[in-house]
C-alpha atoms as a PDB file:
ATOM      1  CA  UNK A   1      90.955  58.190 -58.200  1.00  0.00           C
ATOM      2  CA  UNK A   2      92.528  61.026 -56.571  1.00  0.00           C
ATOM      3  CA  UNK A   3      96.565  61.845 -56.915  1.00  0.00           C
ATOM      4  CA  UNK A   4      98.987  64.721 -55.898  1.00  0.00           C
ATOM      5  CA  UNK A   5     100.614  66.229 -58.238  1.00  0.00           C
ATOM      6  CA  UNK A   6     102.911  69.631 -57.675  1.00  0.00           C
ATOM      7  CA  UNK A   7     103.731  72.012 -60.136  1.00  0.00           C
ATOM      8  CA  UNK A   8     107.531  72.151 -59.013  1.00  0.00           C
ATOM      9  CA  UNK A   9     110.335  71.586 -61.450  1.00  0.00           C
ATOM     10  CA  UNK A  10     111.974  69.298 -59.245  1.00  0.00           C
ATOM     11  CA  UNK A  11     108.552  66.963 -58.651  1.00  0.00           C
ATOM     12  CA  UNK A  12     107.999  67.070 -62.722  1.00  0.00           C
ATOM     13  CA  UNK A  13     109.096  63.653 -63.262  1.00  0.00           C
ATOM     14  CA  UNK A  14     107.102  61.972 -60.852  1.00  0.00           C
ATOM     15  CA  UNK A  15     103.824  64.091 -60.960  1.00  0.00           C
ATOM     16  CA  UNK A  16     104.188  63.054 -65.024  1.00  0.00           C
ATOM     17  CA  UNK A  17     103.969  59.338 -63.910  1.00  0.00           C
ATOM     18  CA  UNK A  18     101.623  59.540 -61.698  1.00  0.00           C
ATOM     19  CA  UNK A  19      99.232  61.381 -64.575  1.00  0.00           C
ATOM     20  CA  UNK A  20      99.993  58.245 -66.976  1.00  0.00           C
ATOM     21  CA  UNK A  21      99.582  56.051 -64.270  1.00  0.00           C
ATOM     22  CA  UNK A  22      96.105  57.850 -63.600  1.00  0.00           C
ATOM     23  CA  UNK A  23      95.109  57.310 -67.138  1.00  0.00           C
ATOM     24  CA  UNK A  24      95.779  53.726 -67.659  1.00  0.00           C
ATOM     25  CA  UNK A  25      93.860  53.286 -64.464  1.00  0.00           C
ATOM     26  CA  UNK A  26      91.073  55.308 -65.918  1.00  0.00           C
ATOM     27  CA  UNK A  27      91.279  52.916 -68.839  1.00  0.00           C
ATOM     28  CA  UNK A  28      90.393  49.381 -67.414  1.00  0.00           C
ATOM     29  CA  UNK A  29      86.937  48.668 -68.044  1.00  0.00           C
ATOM     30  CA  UNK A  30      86.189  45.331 -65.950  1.00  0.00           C
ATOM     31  CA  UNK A  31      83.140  42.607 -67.544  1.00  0.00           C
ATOM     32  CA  UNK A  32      81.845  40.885 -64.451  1.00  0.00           C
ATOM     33  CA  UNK A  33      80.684  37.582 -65.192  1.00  0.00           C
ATOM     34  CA  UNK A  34      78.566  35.114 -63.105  1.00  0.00           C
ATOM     35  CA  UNK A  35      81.166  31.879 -62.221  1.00  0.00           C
ATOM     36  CA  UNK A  36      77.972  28.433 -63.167  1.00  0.00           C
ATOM     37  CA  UNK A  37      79.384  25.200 -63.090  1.00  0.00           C
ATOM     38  CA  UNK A  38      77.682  23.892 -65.810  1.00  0.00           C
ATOM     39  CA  UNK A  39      77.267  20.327 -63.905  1.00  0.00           C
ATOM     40  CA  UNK A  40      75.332  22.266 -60.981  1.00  0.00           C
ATOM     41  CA  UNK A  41      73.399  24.274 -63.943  1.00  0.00           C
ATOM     42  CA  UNK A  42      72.250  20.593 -65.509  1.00  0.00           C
ATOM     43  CA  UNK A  43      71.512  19.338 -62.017  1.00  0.00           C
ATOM     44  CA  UNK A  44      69.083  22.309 -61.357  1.00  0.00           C
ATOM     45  CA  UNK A  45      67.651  21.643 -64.600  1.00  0.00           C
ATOM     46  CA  UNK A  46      67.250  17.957 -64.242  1.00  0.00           C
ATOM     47  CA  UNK A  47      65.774  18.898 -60.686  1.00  0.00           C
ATOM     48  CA  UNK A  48      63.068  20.652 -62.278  1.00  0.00           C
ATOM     49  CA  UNK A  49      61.839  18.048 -64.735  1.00  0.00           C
ATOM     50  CA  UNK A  50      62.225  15.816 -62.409  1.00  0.00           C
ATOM     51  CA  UNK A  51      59.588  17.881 -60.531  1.00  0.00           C
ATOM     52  CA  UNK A  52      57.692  18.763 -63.966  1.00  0.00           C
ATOM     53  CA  UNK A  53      57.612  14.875 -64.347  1.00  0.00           C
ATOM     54  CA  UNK A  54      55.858  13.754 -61.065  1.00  0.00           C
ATOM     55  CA  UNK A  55      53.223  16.963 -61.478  1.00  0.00           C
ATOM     56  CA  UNK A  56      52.441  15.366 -64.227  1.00  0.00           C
ATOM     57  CA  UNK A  57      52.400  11.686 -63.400  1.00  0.00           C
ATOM     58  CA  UNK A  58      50.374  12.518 -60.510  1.00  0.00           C
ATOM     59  CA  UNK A  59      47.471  14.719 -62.511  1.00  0.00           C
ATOM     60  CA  UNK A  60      47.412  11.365 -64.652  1.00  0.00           C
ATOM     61  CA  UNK A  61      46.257   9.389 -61.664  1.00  0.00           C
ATOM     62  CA  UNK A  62      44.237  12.335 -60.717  1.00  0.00           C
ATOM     63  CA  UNK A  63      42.620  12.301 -64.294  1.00  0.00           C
ATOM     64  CA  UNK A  64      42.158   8.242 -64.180  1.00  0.00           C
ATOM     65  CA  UNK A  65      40.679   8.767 -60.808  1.00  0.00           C
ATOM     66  CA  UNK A  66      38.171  11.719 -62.159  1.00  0.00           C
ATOM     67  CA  UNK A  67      39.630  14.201 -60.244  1.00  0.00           C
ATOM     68  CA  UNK A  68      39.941  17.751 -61.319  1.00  0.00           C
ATOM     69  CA  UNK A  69      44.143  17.671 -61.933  1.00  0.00           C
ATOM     70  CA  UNK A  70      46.224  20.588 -60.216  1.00  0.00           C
ATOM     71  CA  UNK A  71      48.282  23.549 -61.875  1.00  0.00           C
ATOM     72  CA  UNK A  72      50.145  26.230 -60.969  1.00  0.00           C
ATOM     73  CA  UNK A  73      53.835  26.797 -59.208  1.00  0.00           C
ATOM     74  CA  UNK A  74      52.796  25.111 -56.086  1.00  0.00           C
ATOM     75  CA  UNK A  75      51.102  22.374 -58.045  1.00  0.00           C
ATOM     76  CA  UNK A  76      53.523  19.248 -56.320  1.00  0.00           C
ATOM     77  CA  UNK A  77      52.777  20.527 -52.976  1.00  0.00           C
ATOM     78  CA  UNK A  78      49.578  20.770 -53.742  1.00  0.00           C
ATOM     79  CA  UNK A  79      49.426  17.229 -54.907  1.00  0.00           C
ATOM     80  CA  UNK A  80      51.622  15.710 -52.411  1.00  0.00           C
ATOM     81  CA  UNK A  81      49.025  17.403 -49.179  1.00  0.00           C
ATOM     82  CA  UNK A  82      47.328  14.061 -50.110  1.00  0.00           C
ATOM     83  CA  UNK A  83      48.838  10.885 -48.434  1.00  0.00           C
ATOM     84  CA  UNK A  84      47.609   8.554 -51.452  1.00  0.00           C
ATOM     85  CA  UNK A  85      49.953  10.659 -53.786  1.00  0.00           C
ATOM     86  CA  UNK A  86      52.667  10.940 -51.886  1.00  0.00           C
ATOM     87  CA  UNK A  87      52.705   7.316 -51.170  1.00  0.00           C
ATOM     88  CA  UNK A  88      51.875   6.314 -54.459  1.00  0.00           C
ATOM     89  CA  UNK A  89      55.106   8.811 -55.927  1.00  0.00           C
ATOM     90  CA  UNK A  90      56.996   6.941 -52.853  1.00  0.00           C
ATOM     91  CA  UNK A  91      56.286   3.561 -54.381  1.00  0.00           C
ATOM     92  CA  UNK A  92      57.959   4.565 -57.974  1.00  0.00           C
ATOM     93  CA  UNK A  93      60.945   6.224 -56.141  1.00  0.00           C
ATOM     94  CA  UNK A  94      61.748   2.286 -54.738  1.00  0.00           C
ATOM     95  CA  UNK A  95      60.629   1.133 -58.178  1.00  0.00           C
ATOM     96  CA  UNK A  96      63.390   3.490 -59.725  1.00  0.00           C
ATOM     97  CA  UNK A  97      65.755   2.338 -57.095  1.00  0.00           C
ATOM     98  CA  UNK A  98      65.136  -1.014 -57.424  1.00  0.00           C
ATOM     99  CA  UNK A  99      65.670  -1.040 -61.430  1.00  0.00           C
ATOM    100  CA  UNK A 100      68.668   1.198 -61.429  1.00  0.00           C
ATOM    101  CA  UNK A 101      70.066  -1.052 -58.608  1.00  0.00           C
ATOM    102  CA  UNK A 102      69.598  -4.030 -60.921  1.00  0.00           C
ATOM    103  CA  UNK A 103      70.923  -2.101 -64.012  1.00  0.00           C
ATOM    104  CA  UNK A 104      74.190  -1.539 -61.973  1.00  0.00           C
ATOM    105  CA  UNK A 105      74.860  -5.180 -60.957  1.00  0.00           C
END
């Protein structure tokens, strides 16, 4: 922060505010914080157990099927380059559907 100040006699009384003024301002110590909605927070968490969940359902089938399963961070992808497995995790996203449809009604 710069500030004038003058050394007159006649100035004294504002150049003396405009030190205190200086100081408080010197003072103020801001604590960013990052604004989460905690419902968007859950979401991304549900999003990625979601995801956990179908790696793993499909290296079950892969595993039943004697296939070698996949791991890693592009494990789904991976999985889902396959039409069988993405039809097959198709077919228990209309199951799901389905039964939370009926649940409802």
């Amino acid at each position: 922060m710069s500030l004038a100040n003058s050394t007159a006699d006649t100035n004294f009384e504002e150049t003396l505010n405009t030190l205190k003024y200086a100081n408080r301002a010197r003072n103020i110590h801001n604590k960013p914080i990052i604004n989460r909605d905690p419902q968007a927070a859950q979401l991304n968490q549900l999003r990625h157990e979601v995801r956990a969940l179908q790696v793993e359902l499909l290296n079950t089938r892969m595993k039943s099927m004697g296939l070698e399963p996949v791991t890693g961070p592009q494990s789904l992808e991976t999985l889902l380059q396959d039409e069988s497995h993405r039809q097959f995790l198709d077919d228990i996203r209309q199951v799901s559907t389905s039964v939370n449809c009926e649940a409802i009604t």
